[in-house]
Protein backbone atom coordinates (compact mmCIF):
# COMPACT_ATOMS: atom_id res chain seq x y z
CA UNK A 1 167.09 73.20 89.98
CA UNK A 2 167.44 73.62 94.03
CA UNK A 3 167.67 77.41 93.40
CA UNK A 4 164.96 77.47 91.02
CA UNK A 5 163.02 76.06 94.04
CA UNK A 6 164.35 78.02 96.85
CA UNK A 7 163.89 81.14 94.64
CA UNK A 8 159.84 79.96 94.08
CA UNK A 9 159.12 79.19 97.94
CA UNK A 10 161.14 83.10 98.57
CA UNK A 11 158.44 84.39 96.20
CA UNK A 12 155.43 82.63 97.84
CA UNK A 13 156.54 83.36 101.23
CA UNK A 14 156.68 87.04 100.45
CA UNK A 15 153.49 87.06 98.35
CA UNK A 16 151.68 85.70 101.44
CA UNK A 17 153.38 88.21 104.02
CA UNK A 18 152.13 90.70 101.38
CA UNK A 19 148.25 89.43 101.37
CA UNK A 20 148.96 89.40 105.42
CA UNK A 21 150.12 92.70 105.49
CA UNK A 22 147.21 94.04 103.06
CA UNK A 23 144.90 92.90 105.19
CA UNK A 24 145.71 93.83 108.40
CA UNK A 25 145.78 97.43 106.86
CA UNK A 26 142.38 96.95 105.73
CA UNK A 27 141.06 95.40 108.73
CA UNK A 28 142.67 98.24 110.76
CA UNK A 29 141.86 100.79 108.76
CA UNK A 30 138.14 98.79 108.48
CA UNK A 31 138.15 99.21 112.58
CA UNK A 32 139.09 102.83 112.74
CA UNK A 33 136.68 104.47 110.34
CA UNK A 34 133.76 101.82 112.48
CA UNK A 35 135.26 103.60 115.65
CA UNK A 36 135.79 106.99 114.42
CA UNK A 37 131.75 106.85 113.02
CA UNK A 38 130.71 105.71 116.42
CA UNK A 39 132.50 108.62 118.62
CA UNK A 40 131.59 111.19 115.53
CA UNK A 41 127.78 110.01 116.57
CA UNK A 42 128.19 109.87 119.87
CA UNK A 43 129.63 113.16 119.97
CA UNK A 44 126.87 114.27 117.98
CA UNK A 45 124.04 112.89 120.07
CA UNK A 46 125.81 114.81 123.23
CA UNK A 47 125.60 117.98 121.21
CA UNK A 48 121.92 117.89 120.30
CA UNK A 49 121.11 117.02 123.62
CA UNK A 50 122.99 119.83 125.11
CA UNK A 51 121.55 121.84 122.68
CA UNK A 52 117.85 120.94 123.39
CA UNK A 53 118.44 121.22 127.00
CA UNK A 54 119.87 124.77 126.60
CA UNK A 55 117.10 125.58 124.66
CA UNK A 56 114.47 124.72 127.04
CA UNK A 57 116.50 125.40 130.28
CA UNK A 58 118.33 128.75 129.14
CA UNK A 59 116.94 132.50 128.55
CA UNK A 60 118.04 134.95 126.67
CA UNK A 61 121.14 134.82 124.16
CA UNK A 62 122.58 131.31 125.20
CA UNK A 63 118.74 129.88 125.02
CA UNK A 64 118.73 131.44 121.31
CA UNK A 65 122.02 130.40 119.82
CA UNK A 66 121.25 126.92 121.13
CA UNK A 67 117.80 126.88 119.27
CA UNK A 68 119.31 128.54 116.29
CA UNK A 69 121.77 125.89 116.23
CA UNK A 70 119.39 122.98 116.88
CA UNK A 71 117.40 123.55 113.83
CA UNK A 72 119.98 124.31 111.30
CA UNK A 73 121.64 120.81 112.59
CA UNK A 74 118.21 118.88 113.00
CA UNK A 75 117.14 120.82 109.42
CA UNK A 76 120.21 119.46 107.44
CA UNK A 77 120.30 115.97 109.00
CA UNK A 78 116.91 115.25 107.88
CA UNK A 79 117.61 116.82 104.41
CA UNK A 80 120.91 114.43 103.95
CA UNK A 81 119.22 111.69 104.53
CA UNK A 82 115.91 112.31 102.64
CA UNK A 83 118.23 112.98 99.38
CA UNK A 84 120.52 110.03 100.28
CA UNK A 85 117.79 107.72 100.96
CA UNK A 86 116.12 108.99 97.85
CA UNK A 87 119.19 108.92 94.79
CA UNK A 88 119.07 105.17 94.80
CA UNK A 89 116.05 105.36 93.57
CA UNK A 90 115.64 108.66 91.77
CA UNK A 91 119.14 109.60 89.85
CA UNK A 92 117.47 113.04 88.57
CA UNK A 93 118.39 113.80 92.59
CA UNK A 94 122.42 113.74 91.94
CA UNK A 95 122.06 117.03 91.19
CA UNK A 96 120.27 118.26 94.09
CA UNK A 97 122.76 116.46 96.08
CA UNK A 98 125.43 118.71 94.57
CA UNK A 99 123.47 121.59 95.53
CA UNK A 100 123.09 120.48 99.20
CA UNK A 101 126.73 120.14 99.73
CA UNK A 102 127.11 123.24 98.54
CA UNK A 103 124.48 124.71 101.26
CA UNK A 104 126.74 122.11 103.97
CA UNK A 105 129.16 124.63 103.65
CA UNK A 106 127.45 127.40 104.71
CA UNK A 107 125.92 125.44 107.12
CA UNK A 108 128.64 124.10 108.80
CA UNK A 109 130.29 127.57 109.24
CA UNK A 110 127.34 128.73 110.15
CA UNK A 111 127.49 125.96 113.33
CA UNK A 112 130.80 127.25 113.78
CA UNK A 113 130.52 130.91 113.92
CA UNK A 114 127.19 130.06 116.64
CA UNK A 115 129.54 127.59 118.52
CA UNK A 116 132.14 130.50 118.82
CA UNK A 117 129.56 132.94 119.93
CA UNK A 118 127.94 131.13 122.82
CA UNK A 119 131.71 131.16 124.32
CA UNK A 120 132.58 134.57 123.53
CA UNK A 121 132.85 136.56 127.17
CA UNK A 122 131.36 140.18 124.96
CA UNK A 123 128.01 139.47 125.53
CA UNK A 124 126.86 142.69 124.62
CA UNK A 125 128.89 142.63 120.95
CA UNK A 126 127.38 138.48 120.89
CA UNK A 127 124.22 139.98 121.63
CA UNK A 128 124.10 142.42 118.41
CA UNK A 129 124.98 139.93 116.18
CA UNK A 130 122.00 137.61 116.83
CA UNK A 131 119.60 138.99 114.43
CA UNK A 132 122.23 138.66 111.36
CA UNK A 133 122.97 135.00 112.49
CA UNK A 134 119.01 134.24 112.76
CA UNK A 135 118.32 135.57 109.64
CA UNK A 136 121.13 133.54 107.52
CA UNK A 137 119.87 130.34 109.78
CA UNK A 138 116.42 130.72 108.61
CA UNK A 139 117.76 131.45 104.99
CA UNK A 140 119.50 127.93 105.57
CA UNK A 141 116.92 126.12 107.22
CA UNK A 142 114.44 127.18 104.71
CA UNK A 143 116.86 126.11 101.74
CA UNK A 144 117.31 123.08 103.26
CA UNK A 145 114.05 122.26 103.85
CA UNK A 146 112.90 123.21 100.34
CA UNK A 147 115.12 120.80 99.02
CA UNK A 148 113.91 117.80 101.28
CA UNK A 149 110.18 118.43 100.73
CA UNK A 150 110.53 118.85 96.51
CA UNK A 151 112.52 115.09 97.11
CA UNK A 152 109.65 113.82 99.04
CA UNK A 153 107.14 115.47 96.68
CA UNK A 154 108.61 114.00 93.92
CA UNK A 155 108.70 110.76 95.14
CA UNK A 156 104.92 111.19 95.94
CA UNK A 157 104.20 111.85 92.87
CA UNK A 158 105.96 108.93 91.14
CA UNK A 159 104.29 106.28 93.94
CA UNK A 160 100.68 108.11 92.75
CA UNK A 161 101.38 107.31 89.51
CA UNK A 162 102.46 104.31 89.41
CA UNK A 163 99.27 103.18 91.80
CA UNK A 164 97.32 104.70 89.34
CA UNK A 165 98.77 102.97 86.43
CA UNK A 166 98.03 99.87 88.76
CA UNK A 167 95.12 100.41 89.31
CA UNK A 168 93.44 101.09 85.53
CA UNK A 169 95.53 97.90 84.75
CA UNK A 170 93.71 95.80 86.96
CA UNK A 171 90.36 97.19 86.27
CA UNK A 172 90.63 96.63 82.78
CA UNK A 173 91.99 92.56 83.47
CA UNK A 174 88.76 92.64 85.99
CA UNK A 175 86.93 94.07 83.65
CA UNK A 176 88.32 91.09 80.86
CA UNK A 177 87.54 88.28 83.51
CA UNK A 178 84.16 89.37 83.89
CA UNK A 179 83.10 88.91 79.99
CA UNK A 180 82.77 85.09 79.88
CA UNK A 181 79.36 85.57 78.40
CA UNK A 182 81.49 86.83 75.08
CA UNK A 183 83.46 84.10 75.25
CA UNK A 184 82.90 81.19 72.55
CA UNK A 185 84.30 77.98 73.71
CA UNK A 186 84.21 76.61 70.08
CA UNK A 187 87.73 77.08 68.92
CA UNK A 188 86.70 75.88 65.16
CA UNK A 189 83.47 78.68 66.00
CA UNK A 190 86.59 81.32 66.71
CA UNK A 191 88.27 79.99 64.04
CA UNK A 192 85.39 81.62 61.56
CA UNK A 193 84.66 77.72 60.43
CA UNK A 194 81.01 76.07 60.77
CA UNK A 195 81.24 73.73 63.05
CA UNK A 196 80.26 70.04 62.18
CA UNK A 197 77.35 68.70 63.74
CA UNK A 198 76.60 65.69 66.03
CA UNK A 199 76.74 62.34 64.22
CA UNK A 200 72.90 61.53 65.88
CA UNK A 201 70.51 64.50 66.05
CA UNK A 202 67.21 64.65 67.97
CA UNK A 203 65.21 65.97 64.96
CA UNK A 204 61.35 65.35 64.46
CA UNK A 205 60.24 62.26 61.93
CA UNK A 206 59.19 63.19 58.95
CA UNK A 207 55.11 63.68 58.63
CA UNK A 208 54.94 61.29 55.97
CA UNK A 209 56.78 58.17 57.06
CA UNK A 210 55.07 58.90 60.57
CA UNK A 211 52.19 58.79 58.86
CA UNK A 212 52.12 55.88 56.91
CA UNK A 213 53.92 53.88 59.95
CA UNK A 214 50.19 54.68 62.02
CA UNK A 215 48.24 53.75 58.58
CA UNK A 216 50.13 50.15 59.10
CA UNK A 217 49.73 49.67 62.71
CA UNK A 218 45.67 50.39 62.35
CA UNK A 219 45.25 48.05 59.55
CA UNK A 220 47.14 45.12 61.20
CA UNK A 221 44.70 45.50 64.58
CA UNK A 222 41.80 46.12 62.00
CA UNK A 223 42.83 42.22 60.62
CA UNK A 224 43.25 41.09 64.15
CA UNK A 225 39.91 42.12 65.30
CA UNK A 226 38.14 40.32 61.73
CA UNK A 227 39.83 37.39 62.47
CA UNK A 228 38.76 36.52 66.21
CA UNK A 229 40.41 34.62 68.15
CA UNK A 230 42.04 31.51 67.16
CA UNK A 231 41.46 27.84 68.43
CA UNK A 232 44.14 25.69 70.22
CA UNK A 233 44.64 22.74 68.44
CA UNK A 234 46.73 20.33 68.91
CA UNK A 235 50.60 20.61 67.44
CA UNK A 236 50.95 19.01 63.99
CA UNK A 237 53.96 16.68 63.98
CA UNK A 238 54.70 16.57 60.34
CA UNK A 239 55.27 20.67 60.57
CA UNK A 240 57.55 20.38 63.80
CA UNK A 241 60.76 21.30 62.69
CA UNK A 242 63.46 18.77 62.93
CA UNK A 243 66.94 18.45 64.33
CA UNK A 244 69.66 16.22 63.34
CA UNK A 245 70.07 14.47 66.55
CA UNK A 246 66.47 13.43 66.79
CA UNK A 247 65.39 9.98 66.08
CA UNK A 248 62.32 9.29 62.93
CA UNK A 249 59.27 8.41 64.64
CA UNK A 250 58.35 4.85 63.94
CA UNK A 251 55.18 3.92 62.10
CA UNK A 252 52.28 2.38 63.91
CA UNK A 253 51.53 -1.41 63.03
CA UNK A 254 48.78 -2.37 61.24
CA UNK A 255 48.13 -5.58 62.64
């Protein structure tokens, strides 16, 4: 039973050194591609601004090769991340991707062969080559740039679209909200079932009752007016009405 035990904490103890171990790696490894990413872009941002200041401070073949290797760099950045930025959204752009890397190649020895000529001390033999390097740049560049404006076109097009299809949906819900007038509020009426009336209606008496109800009236005031008016006399006691509680009135006495 004891080694049973012992045998259990050995295995824990070198399952956790293992997790420790596995992630130290990873953490270091983690670190190094963070670092190496920072000094690849800071190393970057040194060359373009070396590069731009050539351009602009330089003449003749070192000004050149330092503008022909600013755009092809500044020309395939912006491509990357246009086609990058645009495949999470777009899958059809995988293949375009492809295609690009393909292009990187050429690109990047492209940068190279440039890189090599600005130090090479034969100016005069650097100096020949120039127009074959600007022409495969511009082929580049131009690739490059094709590919990043169809991505952005095609984008465009999709957003118009889809604001269009917006757009005629809620013109025809405005259009739907604006037709109350249509509307019947009866549900038994949209139902295709008469609806019953009120249990009291406001409908005008019949000519005939009306009529005899006036003939009535006019000969009651007609009797009124034959009669005249009537005499106060005084209240006869043998036609008062009774109550139970009330006492008989005695008789007067003869005598």
């Amino acid at each position: 039973m004891e080694a049973v035990v012992i045998l259990i904490m050995a295995l824990l103890f070198f399952a956790f050194v293992g997790l420790g171990v596995y992630v130290t790696v990873k953490a270091v490894g983690a670190a190094r591609r963070g670092v190496d990413r920072t000094i690849t872009q800071a190393r970057r941002t040194v060359e373009d601004t070396t590069l731009r200041a050539k351009s602009y401070g330089q003449v003749g073949m070192g000004g050149e090769l330092a503008q022909l290797r600013l755009s092809l760099r500044t020309s395939m950045r912006a491509t990357q991340e246009a086609l990058t930025t645009g495949v999470a959204s777009d899958a059809s752009l995988s293949e375009s991707i492809a295609l690009f890397e393909r292009l990187s190649e050429y690109g990047h020895q492209l940068d190279d062969e440039l890189r090599r000529l600005e130090r090479d001390p034969d100016k005069a033999q650097a100096a020949e080559r120039i127009p074959e390097l600007r022409e495969r740049t511009e082929q580049v560049v131009q690739s490059a740039d094709s590919l990043r404006w169809a991505a952005r076109d095609r984008a465009r097009k999709f957003a118009d679209d889809d604001l269009a299809s917006l757009s005629e949906q809620i013109r025809m819900e405005s259009g739907a909200l604006r037709h109350w007038a249509a509307v019947d509020p009866d549900p038994a009426r949209q139902d295709g079932k008469a609806a019953a009336g009120p249990s009291q209606t406001w409908s005008e008496p019949d000519k005939g009752t009306a009529g005899q109800g006036e003939s009535a009236a006019g000969d009651a005031a007609e009797d009124k007016k034959a009669s005249g008016p009537q005499a106060i006399t005084a209240r006869d006691h043998s036609r008062q009405a009774t109550y139970p509680w009330q006492k008989s009135p005695r008789p007067e006495s003869t005598t």
